[in-house]
C-alpha atoms as a PDB file:
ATOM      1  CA  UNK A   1       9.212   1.687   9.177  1.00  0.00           C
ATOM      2  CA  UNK A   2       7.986   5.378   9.921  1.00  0.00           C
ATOM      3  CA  UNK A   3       5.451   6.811   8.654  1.00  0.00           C
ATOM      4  CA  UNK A   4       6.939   8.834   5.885  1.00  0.00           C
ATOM      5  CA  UNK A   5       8.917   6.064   4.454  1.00  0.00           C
ATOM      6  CA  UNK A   6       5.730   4.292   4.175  1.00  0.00           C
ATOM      7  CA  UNK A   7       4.326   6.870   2.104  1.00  0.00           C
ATOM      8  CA  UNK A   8       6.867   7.349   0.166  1.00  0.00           C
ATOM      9  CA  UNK A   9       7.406   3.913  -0.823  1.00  0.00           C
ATOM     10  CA  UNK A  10       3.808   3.245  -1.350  1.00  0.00           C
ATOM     11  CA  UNK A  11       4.233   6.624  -3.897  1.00  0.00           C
ATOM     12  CA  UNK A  12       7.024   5.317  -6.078  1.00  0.00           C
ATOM     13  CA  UNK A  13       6.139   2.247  -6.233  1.00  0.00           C
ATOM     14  CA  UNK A  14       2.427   2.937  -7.350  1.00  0.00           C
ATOM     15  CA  UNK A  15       4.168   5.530  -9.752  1.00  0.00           C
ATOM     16  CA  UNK A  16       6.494   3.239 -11.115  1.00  0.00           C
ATOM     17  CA  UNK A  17       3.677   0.530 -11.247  1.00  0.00           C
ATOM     18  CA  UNK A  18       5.768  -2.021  -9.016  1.00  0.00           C
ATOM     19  CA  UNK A  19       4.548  -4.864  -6.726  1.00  0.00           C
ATOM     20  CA  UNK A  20       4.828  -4.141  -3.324  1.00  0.00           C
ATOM     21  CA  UNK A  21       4.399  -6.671  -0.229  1.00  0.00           C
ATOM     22  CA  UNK A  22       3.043  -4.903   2.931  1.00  0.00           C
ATOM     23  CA  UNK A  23       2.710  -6.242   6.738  1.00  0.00           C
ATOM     24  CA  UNK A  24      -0.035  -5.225   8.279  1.00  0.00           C
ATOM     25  CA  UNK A  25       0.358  -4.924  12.108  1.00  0.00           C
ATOM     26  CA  UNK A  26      -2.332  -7.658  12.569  1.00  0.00           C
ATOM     27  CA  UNK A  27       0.551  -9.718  10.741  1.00  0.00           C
ATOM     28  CA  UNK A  28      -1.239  -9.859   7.651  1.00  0.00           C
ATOM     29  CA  UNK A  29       0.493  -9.859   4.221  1.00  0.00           C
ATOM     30  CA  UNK A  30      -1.348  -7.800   0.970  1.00  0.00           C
ATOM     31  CA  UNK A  31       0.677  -8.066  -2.187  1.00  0.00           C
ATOM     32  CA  UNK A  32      -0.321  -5.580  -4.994  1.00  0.00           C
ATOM     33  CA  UNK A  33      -0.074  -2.387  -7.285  1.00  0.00           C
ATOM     34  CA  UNK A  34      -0.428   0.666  -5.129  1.00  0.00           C
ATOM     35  CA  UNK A  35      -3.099   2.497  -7.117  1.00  0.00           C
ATOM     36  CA  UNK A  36      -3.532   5.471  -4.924  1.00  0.00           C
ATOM     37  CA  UNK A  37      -2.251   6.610  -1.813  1.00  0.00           C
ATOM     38  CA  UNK A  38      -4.285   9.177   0.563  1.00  0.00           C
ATOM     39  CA  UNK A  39      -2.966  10.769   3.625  1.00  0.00           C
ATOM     40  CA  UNK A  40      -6.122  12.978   3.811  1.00  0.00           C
ATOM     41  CA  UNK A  41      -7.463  12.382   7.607  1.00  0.00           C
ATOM     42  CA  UNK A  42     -10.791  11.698   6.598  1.00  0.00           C
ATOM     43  CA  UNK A  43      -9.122   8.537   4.562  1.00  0.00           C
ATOM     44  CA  UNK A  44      -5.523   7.887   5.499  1.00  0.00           C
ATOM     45  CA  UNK A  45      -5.236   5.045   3.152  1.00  0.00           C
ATOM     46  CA  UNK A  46      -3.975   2.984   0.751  1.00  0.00           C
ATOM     47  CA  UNK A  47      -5.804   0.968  -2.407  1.00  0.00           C
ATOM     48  CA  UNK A  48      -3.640  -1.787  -3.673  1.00  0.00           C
ATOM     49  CA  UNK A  49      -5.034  -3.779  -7.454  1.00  0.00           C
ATOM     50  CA  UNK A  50      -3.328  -7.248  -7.041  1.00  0.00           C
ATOM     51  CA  UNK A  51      -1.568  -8.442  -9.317  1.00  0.00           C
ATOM     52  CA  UNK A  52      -3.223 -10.116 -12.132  1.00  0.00           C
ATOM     53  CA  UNK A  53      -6.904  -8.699 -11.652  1.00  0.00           C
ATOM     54  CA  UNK A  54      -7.553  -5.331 -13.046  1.00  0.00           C
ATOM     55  CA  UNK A  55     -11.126  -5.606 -11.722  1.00  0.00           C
ATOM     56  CA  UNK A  56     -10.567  -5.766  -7.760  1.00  0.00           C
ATOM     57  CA  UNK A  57      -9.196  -2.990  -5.430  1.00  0.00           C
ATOM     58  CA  UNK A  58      -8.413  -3.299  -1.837  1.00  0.00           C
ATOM     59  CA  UNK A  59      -8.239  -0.736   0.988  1.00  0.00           C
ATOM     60  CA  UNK A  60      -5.649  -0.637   3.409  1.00  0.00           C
ATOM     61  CA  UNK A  61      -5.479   2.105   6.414  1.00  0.00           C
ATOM     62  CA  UNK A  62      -2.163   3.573   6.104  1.00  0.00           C
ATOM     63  CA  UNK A  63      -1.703   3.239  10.198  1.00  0.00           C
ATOM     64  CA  UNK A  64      -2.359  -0.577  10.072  1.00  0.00           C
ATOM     65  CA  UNK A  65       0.938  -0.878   7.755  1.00  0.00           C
ATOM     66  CA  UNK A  66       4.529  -2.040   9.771  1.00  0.00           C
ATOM     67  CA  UNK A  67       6.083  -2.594   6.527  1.00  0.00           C
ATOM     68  CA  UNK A  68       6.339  -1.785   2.662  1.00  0.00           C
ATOM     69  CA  UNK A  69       8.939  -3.765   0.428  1.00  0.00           C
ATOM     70  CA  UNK A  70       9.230  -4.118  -3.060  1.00  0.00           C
ATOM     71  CA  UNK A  71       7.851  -7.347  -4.117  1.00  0.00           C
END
């Protein structure tokens, strides 16, 4: 996937408060609730809340992502 599709499914889906599944390019699967998405360079990434724990947030860096699908 390219960049930009990345994004934007990360955007509507977090917006739309679906599940997503995303492969990493260290072949590592995170599935979750994007909760916010930041392209700013200083962050370039995403926070997923998994499913089922409103507590715990986990960081992503947008350029370790190879894939986005709706879960």
């Amino acid at each position: 996937m390219t960049y930009e599709e990345i994004v934007a499914l990360l955007g509507y889906a977090g917006g739309h408060e679906q599940v997503v599944r995303i492969m990493t390019t260290a072949r590592t699967e995170v599935v979750g609730i994007p909760i916010s998405v930041d392209t700013h360079v200083t962050a370039h990434e995403v926070y997923l809340r998994p499913a089922g724990s409103d507590e715990t947030e986990i960081a992503i860096s947008l350029a370790a992502i190879e894939k986005v699908e709706l879960a």
